[in-house]
N, C-alpha and C. Protein backbone atom coordinates (compact mmCIF):
# COMPACT_ATOMS: atom_id res chain seq x y z
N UNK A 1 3.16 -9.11 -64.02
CA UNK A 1 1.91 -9.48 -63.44
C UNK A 1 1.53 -8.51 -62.33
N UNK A 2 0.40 -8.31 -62.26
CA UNK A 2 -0.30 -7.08 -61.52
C UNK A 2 -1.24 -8.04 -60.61
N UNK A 3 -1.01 -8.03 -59.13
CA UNK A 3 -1.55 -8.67 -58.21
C UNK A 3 -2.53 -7.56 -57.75
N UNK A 4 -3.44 -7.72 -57.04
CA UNK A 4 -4.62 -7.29 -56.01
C UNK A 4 -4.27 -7.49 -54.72
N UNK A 5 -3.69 -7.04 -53.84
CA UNK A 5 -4.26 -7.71 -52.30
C UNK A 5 -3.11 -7.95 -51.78
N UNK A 6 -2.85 -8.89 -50.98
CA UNK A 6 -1.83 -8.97 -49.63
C UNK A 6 -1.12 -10.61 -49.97
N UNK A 7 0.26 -10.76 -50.01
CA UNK A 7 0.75 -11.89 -49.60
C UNK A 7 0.62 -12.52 -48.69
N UNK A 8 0.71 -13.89 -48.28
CA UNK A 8 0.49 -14.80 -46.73
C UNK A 8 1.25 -13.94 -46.03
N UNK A 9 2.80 -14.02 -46.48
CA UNK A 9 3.59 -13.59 -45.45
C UNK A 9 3.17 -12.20 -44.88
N UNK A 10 2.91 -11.32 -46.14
CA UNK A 10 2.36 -9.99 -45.09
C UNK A 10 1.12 -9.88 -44.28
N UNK A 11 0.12 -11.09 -44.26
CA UNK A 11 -0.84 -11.57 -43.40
C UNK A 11 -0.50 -11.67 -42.12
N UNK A 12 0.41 -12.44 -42.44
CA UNK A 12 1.09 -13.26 -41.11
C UNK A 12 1.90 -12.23 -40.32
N UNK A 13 2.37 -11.16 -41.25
CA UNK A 13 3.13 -10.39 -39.96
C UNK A 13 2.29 -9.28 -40.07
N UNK A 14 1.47 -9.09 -40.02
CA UNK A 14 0.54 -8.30 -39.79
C UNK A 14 0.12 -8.49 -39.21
N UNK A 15 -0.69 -9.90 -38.75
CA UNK A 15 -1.10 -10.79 -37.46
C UNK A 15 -0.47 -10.91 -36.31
N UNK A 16 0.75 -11.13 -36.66
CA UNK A 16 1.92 -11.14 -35.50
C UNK A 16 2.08 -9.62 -34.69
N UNK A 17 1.99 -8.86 -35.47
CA UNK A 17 2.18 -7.30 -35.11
C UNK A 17 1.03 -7.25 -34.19
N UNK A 18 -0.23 -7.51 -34.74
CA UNK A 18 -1.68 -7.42 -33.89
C UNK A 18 -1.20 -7.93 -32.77
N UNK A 19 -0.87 -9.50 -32.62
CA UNK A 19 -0.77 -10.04 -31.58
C UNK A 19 -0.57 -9.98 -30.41
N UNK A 20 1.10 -9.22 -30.97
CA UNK A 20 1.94 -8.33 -29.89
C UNK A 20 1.33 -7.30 -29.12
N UNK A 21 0.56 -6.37 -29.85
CA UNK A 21 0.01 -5.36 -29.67
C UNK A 21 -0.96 -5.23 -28.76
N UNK A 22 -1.54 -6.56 -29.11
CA UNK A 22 -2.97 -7.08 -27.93
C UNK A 22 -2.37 -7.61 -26.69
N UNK A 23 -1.00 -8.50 -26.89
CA UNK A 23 -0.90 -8.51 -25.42
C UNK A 23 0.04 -7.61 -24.70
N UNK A 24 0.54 -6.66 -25.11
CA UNK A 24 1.03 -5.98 -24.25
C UNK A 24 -0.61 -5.10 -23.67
N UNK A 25 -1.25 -4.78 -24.78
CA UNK A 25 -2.56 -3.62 -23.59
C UNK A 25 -3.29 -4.82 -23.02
N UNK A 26 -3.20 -5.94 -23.04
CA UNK A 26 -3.61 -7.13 -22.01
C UNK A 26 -3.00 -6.96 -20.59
N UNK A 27 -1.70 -7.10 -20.86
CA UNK A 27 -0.16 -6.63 -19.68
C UNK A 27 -1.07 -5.56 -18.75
N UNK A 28 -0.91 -4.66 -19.53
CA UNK A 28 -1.52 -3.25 -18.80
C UNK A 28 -2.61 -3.65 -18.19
N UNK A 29 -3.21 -3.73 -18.87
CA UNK A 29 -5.11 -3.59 -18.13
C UNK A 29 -4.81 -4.47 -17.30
N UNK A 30 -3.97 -5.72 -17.09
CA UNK A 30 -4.09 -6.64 -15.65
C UNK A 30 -3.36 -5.90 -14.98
N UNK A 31 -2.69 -5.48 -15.22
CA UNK A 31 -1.46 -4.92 -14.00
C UNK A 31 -2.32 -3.41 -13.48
N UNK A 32 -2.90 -2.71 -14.36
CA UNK A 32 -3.82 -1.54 -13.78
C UNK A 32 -4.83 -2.52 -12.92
N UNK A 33 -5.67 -3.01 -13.27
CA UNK A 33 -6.98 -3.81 -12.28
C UNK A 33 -5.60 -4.53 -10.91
N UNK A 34 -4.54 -5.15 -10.76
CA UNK A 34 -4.07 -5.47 -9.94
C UNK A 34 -3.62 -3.95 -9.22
N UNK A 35 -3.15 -3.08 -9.47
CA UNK A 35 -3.27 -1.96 -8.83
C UNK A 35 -4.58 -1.23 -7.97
N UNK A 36 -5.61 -1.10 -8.79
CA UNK A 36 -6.59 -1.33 -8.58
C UNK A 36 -7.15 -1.88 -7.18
N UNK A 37 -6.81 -3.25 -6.93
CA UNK A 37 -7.27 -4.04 -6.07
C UNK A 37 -6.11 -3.88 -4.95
N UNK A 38 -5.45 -3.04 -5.40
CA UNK A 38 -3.89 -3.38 -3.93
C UNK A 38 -4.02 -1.85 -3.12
N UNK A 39 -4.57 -0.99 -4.06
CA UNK A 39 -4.63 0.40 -3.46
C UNK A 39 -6.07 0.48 -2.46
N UNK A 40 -7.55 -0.76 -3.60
CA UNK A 40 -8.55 -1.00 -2.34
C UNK A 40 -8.20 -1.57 -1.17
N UNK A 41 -6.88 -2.30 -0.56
CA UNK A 41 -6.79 -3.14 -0.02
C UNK A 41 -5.96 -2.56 1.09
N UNK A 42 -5.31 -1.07 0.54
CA UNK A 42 -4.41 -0.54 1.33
C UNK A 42 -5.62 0.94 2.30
N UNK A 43 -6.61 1.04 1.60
CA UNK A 43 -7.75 1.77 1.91
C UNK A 43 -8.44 1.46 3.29
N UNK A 44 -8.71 -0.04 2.78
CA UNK A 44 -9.53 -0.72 3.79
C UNK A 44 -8.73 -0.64 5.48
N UNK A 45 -7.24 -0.96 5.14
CA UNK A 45 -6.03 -1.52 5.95
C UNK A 45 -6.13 -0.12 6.81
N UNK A 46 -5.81 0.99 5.86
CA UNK A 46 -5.82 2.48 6.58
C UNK A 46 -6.80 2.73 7.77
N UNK A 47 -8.70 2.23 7.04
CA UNK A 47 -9.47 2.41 7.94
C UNK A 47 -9.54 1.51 9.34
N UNK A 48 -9.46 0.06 8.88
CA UNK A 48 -9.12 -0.34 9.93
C UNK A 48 -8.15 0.13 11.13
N UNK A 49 -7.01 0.35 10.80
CA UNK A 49 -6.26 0.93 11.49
C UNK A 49 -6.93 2.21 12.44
N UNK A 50 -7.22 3.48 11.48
CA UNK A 50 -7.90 4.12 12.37
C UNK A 50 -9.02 3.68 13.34
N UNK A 51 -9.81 3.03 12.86
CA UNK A 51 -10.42 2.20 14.08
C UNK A 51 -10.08 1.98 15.15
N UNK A 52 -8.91 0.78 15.07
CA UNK A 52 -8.11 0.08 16.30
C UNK A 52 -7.69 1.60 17.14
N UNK A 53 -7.01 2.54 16.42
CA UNK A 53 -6.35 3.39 17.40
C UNK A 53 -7.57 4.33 18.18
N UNK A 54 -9.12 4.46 17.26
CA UNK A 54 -9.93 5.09 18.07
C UNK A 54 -10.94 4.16 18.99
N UNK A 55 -10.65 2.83 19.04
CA UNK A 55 -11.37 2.04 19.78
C UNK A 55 -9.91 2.19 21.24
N UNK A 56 -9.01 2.26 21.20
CA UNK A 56 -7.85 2.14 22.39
C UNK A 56 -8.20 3.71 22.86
N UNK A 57 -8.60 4.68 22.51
CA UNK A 57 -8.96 6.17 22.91
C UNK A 57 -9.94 6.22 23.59
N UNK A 58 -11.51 5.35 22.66
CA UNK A 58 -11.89 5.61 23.42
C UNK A 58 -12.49 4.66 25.09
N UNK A 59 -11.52 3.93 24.93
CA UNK A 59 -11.57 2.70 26.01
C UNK A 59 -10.53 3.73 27.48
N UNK A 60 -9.76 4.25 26.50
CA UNK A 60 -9.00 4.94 27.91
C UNK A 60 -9.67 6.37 28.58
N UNK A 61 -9.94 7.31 27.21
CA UNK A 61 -10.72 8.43 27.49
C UNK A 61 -10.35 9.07 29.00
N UNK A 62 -11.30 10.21 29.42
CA UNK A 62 -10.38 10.69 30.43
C UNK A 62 -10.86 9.87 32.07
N UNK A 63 -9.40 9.41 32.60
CA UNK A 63 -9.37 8.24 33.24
C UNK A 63 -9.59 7.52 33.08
N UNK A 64 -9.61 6.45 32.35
CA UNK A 64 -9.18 5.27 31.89
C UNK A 64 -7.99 4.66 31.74
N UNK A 65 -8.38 3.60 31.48
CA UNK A 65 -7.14 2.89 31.13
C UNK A 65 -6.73 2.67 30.12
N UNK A 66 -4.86 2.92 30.16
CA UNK A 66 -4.43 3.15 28.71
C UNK A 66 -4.00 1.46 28.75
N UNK A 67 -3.62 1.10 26.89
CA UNK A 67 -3.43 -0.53 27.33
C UNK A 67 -1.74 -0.17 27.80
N UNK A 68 -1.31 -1.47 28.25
CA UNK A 68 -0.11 -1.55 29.06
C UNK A 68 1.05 -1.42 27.73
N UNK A 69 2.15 -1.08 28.01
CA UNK A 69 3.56 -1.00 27.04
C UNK A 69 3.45 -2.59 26.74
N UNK A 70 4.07 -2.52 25.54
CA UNK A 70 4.18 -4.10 24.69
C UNK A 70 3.36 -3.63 23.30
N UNK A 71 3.39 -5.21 23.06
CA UNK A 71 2.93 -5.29 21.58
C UNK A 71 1.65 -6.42 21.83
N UNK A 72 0.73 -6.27 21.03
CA UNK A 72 -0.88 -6.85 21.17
C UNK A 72 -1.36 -7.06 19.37
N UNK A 73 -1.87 -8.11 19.61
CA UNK A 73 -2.15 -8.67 18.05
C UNK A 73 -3.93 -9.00 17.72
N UNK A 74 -4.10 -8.79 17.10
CA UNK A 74 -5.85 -9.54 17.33
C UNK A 74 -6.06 -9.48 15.57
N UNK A 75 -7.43 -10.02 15.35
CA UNK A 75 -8.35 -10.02 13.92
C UNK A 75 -9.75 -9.15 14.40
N UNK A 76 -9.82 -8.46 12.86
CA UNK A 76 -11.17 -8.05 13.08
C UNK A 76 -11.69 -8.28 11.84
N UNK A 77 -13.14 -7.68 11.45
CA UNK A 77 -13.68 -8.27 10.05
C UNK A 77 -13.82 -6.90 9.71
N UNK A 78 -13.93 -6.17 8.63
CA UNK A 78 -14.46 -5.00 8.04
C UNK A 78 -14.47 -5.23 6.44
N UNK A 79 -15.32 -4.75 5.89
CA UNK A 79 -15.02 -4.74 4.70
C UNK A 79 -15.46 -6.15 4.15
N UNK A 80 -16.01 -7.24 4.88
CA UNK A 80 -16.36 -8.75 4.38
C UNK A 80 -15.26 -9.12 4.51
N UNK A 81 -14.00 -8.63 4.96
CA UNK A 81 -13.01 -9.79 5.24
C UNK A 81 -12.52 -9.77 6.56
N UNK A 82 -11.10 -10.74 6.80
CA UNK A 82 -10.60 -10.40 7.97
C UNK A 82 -9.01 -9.71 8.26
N UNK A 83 -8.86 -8.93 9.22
CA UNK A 83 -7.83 -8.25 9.33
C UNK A 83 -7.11 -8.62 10.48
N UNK A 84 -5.59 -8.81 9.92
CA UNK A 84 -4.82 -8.55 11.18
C UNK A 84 -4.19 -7.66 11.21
N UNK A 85 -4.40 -7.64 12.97
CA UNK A 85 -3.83 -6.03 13.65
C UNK A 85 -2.91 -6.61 14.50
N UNK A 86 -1.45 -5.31 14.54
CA UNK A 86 -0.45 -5.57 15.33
C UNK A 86 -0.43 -3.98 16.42
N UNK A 87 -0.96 -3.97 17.68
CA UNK A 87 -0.50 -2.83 18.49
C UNK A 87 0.71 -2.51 19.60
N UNK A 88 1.37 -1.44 18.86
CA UNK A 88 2.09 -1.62 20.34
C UNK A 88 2.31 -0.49 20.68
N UNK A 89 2.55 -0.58 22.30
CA UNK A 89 2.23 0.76 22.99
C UNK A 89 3.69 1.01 23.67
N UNK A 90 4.26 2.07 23.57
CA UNK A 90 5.78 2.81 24.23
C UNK A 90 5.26 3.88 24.88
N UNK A 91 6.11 4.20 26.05
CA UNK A 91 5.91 5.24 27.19
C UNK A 91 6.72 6.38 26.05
N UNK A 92 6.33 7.73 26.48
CA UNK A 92 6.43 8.52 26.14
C UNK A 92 7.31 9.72 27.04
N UNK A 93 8.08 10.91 26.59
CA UNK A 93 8.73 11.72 27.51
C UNK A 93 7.44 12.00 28.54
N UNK A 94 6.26 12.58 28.14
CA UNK A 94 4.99 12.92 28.88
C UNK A 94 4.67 12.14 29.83
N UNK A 95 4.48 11.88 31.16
CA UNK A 95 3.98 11.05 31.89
C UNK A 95 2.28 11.10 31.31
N UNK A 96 1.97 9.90 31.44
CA UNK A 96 0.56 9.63 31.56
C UNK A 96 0.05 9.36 29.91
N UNK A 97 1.22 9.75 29.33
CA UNK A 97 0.74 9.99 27.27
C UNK A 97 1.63 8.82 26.94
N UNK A 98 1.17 7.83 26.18
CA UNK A 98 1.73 6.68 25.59
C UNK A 98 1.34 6.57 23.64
N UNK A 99 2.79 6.16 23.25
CA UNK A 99 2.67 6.67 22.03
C UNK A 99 1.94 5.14 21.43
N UNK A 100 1.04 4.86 20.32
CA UNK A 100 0.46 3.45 20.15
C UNK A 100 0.92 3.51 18.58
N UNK A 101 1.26 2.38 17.93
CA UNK A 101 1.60 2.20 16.74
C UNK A 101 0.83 1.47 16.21
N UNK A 102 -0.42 1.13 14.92
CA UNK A 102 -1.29 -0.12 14.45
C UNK A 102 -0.55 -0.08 13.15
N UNK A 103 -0.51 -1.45 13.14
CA UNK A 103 -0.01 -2.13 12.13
C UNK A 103 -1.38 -2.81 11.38
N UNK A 104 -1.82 -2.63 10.13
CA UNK A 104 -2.66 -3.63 9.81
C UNK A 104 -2.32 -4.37 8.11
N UNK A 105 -2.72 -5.63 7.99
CA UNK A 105 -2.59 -6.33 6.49
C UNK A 105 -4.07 -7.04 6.99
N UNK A 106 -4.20 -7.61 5.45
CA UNK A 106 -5.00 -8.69 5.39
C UNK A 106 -4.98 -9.62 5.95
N UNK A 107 -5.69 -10.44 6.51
CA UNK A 107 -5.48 -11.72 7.45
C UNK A 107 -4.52 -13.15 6.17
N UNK A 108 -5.13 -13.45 5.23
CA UNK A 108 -4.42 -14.40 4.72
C UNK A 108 -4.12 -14.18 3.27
N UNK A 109 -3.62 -14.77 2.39
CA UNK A 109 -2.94 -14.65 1.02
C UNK A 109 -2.49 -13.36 0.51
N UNK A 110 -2.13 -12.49 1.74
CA UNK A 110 -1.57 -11.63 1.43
C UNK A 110 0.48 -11.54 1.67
N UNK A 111 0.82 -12.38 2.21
CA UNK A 111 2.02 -12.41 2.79
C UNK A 111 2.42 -11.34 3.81
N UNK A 112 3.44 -11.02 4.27
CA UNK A 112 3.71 -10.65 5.55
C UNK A 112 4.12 -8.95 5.78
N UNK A 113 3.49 -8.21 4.71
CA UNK A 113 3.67 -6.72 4.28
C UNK A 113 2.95 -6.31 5.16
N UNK A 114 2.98 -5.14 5.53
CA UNK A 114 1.76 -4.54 6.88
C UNK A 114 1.53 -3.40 5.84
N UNK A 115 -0.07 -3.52 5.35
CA UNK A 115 -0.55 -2.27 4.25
C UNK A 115 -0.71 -1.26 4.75
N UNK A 116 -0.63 -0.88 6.23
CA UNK A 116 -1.20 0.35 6.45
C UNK A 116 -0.30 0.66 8.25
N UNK A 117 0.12 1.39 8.22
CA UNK A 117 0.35 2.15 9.54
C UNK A 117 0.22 3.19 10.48
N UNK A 118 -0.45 3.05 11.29
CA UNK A 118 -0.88 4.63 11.99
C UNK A 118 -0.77 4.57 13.09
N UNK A 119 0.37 5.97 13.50
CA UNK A 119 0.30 6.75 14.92
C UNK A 119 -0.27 7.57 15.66
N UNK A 120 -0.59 6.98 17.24
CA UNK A 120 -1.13 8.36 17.40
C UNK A 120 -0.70 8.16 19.26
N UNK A 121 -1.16 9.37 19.91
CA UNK A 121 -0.64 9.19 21.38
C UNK A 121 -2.49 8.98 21.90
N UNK A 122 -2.28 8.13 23.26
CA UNK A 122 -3.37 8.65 24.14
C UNK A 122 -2.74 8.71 25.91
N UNK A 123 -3.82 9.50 26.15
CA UNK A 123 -3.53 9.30 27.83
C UNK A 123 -4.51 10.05 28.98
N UNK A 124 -4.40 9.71 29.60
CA UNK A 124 -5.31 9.45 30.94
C UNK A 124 -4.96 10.34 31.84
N UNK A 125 -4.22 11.68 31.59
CA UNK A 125 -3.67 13.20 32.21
C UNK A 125 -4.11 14.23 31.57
N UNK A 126 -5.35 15.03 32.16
CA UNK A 126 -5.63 16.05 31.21
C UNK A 126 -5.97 17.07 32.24
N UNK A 127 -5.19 18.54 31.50
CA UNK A 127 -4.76 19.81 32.27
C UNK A 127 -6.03 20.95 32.36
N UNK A 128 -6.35 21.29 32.70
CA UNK A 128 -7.40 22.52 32.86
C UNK A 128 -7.06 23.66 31.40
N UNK A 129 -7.75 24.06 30.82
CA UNK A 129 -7.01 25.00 30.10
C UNK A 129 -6.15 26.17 30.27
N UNK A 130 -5.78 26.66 29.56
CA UNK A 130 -5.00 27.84 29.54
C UNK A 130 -5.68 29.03 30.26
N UNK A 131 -6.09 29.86 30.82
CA UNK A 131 -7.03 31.17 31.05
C UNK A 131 -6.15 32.26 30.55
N UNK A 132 -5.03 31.87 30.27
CA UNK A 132 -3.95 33.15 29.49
C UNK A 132 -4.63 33.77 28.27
N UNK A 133 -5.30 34.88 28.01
CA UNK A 133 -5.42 35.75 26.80
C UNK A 133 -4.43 35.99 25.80
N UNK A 134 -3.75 36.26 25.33
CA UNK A 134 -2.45 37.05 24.48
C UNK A 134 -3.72 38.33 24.36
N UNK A 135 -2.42 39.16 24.52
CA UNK A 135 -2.83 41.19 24.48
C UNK A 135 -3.00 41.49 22.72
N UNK A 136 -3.19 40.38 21.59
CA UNK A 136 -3.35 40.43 20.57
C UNK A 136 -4.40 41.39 20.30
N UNK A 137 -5.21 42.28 20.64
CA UNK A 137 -6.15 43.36 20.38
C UNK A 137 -6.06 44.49 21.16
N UNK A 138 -5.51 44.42 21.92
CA UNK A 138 -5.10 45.69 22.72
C UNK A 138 -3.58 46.68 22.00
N UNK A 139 -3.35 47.04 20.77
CA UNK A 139 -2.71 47.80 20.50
C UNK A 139 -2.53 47.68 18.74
N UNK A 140 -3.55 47.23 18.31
CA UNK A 140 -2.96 46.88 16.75
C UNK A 140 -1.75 46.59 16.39
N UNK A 141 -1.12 45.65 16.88
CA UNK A 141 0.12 45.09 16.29
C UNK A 141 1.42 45.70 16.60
N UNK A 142 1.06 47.06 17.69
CA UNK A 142 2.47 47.38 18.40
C UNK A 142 2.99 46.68 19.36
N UNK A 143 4.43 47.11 18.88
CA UNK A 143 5.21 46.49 20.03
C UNK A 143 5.40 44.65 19.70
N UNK A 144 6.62 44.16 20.62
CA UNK A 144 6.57 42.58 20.17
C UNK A 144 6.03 41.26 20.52
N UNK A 145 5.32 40.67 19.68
CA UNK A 145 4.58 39.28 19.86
C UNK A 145 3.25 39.68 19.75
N UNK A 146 3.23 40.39 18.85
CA UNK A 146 1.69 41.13 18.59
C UNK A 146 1.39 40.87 17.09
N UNK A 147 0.48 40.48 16.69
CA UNK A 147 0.67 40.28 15.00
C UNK A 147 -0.02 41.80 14.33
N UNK A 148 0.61 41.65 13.21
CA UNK A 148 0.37 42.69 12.17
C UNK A 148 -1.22 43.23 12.44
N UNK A 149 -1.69 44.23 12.00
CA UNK A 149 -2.94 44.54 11.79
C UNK A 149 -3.05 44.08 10.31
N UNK A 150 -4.45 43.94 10.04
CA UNK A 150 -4.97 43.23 8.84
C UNK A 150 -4.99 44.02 7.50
């Protein structure tokens, strides 16, 4: 006997094969869109952050006040949501230069990960410039601490 066409069973695992197939690139595409949304989230966290550390700059600027050593916590909104920020400020070898650390995550259903971190120093001691030249044009590159000619 000479059949046409497909048995149930090879329906069925043919179906089954599909199945599989569909949910693993299901797997993916959620887990890419959850990536997706964790890398926007670590973006936002970054900018905030820079914020906090250029709102403490420019509150101290020259003579001002830097905030005091410790750690300082607050919320802000950016982005339509809310953020918490963790700052803390350590004295530094430099008199007058204090090093500040921001910590920022999402304010809620994010759990207790800090998405974003940024350092930077400020301070309230600032030197006159240099008036020192370097003799960098006075001999084309003779002699030492002179750079090459071009």
């Amino acid at each position: 006997m000479n059949h046409k066409g497909f048995t149930l069973i090879e329906v069925l695992v043919a179906l089954a094969i599909v199945t599989i197939g569909m949910a693993a690139v299901l797997e993916a595409l959620t887990s890419s869109a959850n990536t997706a949304v964790y890398l926007r989230d670590k973006t936002f966290a970054q900018w905030v952050a820079l914020n906090q550390l250029e709102r403490v700059r420019l509150r101290s600027g020259v003579g001002g006040q830097i905030p005091p050593t410790g750690t300082a916590t607050g919320h802000v909104r950016n982005a339509g949501r809310r953020w918490h920020w963790r700052r803390r400020v350590r004295k530094t070898l430099v008199p007058g230069v204090e090093r500040i650390v921001i910590d920022v995550r999402p304010d809620k259903g994010h759990g207790k990960e800090w998405y974003a971190t940024v350092t930077g120093y400020v301070g309230n001691k600032v030197a006159a410039p240099n008036p020192a030249v370097p003799p960098w044009g006075q001999g084309a590159g003779k002699g030492p601490g002179k750079p090459p000619p071009p």
